[in-house]
N, C-alpha and C. Protein backbone atom coordinates (compact mmCIF):
# COMPACT_ATOMS: atom_id res chain seq x y z
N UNK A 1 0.83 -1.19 0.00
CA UNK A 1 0.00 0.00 0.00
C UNK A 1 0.87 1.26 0.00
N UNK A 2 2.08 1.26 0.72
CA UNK A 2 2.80 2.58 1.07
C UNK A 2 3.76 2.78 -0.39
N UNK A 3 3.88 1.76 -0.99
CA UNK A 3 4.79 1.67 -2.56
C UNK A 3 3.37 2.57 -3.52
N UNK A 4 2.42 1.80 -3.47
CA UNK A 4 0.94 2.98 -4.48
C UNK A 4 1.28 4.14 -4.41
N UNK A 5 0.98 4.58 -2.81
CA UNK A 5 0.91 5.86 -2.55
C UNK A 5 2.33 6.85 -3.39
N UNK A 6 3.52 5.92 -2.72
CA UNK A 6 4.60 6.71 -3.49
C UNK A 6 4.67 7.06 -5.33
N UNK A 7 4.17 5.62 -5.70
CA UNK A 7 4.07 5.51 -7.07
C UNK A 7 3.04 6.76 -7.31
N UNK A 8 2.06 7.04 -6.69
CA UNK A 8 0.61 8.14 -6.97
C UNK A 8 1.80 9.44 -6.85
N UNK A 9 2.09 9.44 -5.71
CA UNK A 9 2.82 10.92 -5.59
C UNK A 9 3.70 11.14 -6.69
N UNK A 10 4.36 10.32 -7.02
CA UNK A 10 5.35 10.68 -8.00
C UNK A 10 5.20 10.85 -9.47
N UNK A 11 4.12 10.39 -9.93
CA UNK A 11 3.36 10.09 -11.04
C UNK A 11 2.57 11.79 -10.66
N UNK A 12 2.03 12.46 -9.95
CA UNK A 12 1.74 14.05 -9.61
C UNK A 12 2.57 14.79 -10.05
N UNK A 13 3.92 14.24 -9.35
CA UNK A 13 4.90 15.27 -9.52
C UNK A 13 5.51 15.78 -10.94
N UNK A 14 5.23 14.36 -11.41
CA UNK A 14 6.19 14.10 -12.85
C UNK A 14 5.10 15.20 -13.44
N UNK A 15 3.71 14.77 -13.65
CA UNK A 15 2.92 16.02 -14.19
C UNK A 15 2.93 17.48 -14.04
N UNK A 16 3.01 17.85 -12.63
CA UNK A 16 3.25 19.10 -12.17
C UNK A 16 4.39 19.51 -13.35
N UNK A 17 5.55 18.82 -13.11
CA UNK A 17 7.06 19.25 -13.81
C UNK A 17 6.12 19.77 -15.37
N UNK A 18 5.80 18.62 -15.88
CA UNK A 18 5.18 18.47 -17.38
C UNK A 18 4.46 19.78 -17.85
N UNK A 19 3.71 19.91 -16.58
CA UNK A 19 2.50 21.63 -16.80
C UNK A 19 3.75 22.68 -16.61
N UNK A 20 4.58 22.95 -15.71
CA UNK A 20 5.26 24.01 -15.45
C UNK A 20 6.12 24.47 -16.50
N UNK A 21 6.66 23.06 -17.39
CA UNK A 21 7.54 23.32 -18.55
C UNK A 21 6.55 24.31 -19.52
N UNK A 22 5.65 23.35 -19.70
CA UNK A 22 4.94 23.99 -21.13
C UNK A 22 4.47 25.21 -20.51
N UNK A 23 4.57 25.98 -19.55
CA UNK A 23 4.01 27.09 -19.22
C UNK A 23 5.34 27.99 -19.28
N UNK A 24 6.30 27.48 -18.51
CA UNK A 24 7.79 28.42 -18.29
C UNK A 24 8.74 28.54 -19.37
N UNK A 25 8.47 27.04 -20.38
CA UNK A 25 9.64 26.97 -21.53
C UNK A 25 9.64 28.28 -22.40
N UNK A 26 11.22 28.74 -22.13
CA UNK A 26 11.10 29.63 -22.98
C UNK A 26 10.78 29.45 -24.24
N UNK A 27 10.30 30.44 -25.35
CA UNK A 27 10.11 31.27 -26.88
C UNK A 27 11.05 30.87 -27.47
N UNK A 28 11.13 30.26 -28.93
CA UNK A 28 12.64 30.47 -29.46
C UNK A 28 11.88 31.42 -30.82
N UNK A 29 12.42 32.55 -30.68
CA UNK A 29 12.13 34.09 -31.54
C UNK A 29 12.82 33.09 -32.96
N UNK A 30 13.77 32.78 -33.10
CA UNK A 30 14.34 32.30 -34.66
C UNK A 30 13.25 30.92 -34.90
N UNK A 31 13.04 30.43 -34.23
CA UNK A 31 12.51 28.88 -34.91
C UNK A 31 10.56 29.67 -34.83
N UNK A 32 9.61 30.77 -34.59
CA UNK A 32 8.52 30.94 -34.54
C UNK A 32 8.32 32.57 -35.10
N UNK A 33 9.45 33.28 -35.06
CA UNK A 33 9.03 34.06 -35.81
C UNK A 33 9.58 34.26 -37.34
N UNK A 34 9.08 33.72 -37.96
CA UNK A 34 9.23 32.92 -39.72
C UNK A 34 7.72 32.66 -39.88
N UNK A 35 7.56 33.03 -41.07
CA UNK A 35 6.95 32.60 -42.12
C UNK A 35 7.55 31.55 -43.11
N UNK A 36 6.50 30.00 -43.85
CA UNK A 36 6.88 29.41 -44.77
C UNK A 36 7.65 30.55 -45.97
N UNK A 37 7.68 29.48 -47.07
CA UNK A 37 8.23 30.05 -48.21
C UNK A 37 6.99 30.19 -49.26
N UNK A 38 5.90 29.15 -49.11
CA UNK A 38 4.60 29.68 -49.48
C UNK A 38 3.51 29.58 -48.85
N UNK A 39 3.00 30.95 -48.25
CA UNK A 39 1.86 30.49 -47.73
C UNK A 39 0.16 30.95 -48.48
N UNK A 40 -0.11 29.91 -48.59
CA UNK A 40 -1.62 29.76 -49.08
C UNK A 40 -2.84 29.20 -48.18
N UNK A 41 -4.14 29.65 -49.02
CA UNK A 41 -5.03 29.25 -48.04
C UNK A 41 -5.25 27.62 -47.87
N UNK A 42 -4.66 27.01 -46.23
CA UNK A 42 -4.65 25.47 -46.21
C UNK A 42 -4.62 25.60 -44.83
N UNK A 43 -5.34 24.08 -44.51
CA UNK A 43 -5.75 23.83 -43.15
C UNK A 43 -4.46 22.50 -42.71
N UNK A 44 -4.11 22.81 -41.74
CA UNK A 44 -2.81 22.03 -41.17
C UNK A 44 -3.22 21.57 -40.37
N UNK A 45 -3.09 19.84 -39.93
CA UNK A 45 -2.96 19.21 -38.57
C UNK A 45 -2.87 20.19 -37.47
N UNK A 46 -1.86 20.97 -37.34
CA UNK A 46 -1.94 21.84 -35.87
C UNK A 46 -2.14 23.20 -36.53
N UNK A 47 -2.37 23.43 -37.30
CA UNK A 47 -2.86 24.71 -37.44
C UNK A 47 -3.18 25.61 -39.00
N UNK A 48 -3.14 26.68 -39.11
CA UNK A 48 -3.83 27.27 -40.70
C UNK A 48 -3.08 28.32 -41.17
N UNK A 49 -3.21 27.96 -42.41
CA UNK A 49 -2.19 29.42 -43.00
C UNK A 49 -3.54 30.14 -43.92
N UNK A 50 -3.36 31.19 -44.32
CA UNK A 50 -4.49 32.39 -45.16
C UNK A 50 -3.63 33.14 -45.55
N UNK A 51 -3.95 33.34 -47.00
CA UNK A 51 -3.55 34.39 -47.53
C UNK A 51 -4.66 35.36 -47.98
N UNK A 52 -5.19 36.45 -47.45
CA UNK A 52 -6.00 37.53 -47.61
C UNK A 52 -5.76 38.82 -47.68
N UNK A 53 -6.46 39.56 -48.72
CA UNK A 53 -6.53 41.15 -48.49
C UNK A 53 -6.72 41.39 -47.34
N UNK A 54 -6.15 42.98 -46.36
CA UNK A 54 -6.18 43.57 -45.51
C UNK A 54 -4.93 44.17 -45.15
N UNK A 55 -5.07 44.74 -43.92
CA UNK A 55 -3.81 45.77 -43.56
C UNK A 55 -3.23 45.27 -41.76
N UNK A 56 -2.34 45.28 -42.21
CA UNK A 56 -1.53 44.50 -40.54
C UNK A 56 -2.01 45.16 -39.15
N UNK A 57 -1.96 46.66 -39.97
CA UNK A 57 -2.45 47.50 -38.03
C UNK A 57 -3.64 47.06 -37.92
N UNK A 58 -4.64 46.87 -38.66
CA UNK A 58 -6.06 46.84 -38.06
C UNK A 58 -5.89 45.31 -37.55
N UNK A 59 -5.43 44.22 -38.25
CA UNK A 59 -5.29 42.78 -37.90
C UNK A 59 -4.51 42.82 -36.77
N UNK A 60 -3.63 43.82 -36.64
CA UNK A 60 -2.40 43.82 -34.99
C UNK A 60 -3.54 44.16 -33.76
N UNK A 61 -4.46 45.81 -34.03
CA UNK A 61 -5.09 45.61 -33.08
C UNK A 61 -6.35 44.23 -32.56
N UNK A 62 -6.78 43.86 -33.39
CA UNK A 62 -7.82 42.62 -33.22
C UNK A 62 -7.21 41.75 -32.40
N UNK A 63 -5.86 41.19 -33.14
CA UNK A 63 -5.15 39.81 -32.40
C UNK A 63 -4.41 40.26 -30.76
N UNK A 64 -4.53 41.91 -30.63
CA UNK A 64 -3.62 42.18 -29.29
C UNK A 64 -4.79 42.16 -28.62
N UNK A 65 -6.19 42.33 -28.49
CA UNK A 65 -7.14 42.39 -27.97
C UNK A 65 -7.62 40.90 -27.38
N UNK A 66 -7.06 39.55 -28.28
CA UNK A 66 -7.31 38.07 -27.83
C UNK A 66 -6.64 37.96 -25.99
N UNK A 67 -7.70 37.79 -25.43
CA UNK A 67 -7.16 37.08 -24.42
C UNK A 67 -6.10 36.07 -24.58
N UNK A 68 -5.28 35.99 -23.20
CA UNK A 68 -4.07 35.33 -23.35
C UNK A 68 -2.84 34.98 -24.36
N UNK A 69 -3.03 36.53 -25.09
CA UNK A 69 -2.25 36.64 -26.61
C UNK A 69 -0.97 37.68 -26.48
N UNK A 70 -0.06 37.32 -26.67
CA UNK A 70 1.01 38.34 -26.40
C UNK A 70 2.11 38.74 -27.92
N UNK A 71 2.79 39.95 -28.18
CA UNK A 71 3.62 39.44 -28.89
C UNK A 71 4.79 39.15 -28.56
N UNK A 72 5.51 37.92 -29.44
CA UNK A 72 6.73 37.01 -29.80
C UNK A 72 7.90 38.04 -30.10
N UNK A 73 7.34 38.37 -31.44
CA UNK A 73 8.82 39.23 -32.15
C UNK A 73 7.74 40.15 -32.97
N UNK A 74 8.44 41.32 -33.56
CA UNK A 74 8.54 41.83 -34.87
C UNK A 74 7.28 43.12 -34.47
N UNK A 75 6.65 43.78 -35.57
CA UNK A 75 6.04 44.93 -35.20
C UNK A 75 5.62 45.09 -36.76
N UNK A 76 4.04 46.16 -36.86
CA UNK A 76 3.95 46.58 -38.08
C UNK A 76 4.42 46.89 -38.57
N UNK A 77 5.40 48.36 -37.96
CA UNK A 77 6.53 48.84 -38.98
C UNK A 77 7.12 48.18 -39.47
N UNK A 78 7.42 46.97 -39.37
CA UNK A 78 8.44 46.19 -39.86
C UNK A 78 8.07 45.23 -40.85
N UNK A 79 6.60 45.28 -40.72
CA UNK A 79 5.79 44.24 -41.54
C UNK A 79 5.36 42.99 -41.43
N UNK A 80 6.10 42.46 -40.52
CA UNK A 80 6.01 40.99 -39.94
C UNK A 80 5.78 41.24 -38.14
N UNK A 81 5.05 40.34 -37.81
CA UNK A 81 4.37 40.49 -36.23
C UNK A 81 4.11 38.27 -36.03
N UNK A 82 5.06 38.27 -34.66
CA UNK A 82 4.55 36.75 -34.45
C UNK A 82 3.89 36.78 -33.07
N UNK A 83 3.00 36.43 -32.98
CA UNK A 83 2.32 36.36 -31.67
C UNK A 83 1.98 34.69 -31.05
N UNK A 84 2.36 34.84 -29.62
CA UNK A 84 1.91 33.91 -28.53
C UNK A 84 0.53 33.79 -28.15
N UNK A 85 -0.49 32.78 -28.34
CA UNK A 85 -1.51 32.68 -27.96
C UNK A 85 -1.87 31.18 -26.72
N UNK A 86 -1.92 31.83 -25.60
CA UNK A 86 -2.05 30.42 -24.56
C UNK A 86 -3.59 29.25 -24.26
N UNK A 87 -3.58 28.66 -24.15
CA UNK A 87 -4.98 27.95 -23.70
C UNK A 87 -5.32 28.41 -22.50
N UNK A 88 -6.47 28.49 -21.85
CA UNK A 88 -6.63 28.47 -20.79
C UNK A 88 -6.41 28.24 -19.38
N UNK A 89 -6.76 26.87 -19.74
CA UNK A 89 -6.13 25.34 -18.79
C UNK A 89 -4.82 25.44 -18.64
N UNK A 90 -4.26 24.86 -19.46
CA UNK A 90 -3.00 24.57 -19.28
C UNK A 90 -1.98 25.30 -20.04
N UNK A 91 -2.13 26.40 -20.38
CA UNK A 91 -1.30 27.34 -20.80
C UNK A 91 -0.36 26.26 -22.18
N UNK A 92 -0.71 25.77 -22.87
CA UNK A 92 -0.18 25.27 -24.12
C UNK A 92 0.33 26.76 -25.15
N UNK A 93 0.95 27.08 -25.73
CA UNK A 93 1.02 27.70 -26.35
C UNK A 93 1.13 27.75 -28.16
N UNK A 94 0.30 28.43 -28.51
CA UNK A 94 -0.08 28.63 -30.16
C UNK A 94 1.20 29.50 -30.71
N UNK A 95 1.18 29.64 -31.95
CA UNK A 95 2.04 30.83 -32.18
C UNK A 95 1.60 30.89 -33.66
N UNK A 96 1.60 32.47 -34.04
CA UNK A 96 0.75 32.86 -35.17
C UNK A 96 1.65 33.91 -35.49
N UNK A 97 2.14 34.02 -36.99
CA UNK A 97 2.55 34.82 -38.28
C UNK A 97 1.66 35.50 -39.07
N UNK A 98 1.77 36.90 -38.33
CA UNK A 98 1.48 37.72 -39.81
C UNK A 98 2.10 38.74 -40.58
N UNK A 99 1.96 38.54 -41.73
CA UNK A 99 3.06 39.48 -42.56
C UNK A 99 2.21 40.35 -43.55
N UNK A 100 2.70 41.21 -43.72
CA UNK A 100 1.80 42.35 -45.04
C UNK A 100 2.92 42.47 -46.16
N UNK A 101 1.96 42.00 -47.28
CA UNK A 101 3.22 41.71 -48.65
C UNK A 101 2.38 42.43 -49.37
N UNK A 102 2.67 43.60 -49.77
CA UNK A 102 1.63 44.55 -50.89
C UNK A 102 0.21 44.70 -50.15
N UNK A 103 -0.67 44.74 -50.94
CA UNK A 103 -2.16 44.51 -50.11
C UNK A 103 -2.94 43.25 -49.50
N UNK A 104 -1.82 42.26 -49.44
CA UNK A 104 -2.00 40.86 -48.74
C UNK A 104 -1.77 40.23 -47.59
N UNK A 105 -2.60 40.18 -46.54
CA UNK A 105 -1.77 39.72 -45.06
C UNK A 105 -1.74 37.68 -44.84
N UNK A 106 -0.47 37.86 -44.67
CA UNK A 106 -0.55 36.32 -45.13
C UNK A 106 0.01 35.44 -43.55
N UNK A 107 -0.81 34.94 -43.17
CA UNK A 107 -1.04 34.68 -41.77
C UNK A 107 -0.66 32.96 -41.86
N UNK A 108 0.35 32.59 -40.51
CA UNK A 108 0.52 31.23 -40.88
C UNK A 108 0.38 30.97 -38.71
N UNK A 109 -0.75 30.22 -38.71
CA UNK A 109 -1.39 30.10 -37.11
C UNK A 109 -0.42 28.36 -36.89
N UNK A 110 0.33 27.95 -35.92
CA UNK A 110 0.64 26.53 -35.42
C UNK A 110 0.83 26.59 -33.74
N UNK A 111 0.60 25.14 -33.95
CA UNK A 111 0.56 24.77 -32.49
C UNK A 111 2.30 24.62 -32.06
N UNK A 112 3.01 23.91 -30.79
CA UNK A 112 3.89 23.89 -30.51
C UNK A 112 3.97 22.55 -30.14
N UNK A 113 2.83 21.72 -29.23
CA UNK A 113 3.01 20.99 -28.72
C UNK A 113 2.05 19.90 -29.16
N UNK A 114 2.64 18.62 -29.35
CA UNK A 114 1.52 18.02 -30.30
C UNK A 114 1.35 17.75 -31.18
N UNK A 115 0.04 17.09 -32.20
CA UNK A 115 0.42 16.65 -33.45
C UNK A 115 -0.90 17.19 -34.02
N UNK A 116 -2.04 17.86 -33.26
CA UNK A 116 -2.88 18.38 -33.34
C UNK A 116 -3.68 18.77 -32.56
N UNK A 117 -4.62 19.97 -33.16
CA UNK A 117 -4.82 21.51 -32.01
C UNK A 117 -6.37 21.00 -31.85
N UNK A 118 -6.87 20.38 -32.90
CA UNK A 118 -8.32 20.47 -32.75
C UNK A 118 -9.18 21.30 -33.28
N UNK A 119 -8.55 22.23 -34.24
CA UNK A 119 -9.27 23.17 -34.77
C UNK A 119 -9.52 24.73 -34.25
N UNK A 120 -8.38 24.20 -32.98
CA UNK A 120 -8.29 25.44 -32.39
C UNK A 120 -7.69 26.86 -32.62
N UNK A 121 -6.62 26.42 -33.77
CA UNK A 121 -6.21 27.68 -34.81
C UNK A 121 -6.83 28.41 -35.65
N UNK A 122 -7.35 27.18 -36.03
CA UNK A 122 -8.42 27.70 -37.68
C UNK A 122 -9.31 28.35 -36.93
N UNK A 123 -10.32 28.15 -35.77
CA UNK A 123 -11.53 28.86 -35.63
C UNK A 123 -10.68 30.24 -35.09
N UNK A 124 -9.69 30.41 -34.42
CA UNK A 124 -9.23 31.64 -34.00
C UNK A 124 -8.63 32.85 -35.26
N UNK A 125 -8.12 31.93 -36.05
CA UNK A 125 -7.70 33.31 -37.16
C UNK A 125 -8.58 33.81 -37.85
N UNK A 126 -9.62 32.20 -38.64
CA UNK A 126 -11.36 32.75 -39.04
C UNK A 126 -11.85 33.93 -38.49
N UNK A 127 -12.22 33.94 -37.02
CA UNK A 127 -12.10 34.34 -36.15
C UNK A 127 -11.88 36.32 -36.16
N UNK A 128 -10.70 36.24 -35.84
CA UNK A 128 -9.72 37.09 -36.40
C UNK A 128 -10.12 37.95 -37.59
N UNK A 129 -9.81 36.89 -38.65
CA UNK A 129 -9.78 37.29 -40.09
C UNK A 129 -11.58 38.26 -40.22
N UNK A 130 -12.89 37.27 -39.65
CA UNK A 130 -13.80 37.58 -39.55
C UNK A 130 -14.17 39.26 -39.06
N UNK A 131 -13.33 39.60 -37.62
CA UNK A 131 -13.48 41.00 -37.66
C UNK A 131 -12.96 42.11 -38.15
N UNK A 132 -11.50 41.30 -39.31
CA UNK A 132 -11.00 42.46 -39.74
C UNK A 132 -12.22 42.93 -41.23
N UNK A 133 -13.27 41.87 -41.60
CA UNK A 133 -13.67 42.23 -42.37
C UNK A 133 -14.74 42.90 -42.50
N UNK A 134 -14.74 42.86 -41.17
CA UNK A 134 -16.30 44.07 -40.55
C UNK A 134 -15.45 44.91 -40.12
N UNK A 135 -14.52 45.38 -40.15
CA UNK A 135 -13.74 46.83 -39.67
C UNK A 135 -14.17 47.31 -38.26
């Protein structure tokens, strides 16, 4: 009985560790703030890329307004913006590309952890994409 208990506690702990990483692990700015080499409109296992008309500031303010959304790297002026988006629960973290190429903002949304989000990208940039088109 006193071997369970230890086995229970430790099997807690190992999880605790597991949640604290994916919450504390740092950002790597070179491996998430990139864009592919083409991005088009396609739905990905962990997440979605779009290529659409619009303008980055109005899409910057929308996505800084998402709860639990921060930015990664980069800025309008610069043209490229990568942003951190967390889950709730367990603080998983998303990470989303957008870039303005002429009159095109070409947005590439992925997960980090995992092999799939659930659809949890696509409905957020839709999302997204949805209020930049009601201004």
């Amino acid at each position: 009985m006193k071997w369970i208990g230890l086995g229970l506690l430790l099997v807690i702990l190992a999880l605790l560790a597991l949640l604290a990483w994916i919450r504390l692990a740092p950002d790597d700015v070179v491996r998430w703030h990139v864009l592919p080499d083409t991005v088009e409109d396609r739905d990905l296992a962990g997440g979605v890329m779009r290529r659409v008309p619009g303008d980055l500031a109005a899409l910057d303010a929308i996505i800084r307004a998402e709860p639990r959304t921060r930015v990664l790297a980069g800025s309008v002026e610069a043209g490229m913006v990568s942003y951190v988006t967390r889950s709730r629960v367990f603080g998983f973290p998303d990470y989303t590309t957008v870039a303005q190429r002429g009159d095109m903002l070409l947005v590439h949304a992925r997960l980090r952890y995992g092999a799939s989000d659930m659809g949890v990208n696509k409905a957020r940039v839709e999302r997204w994409l949805a209020a930049l088109r009601q201004g």
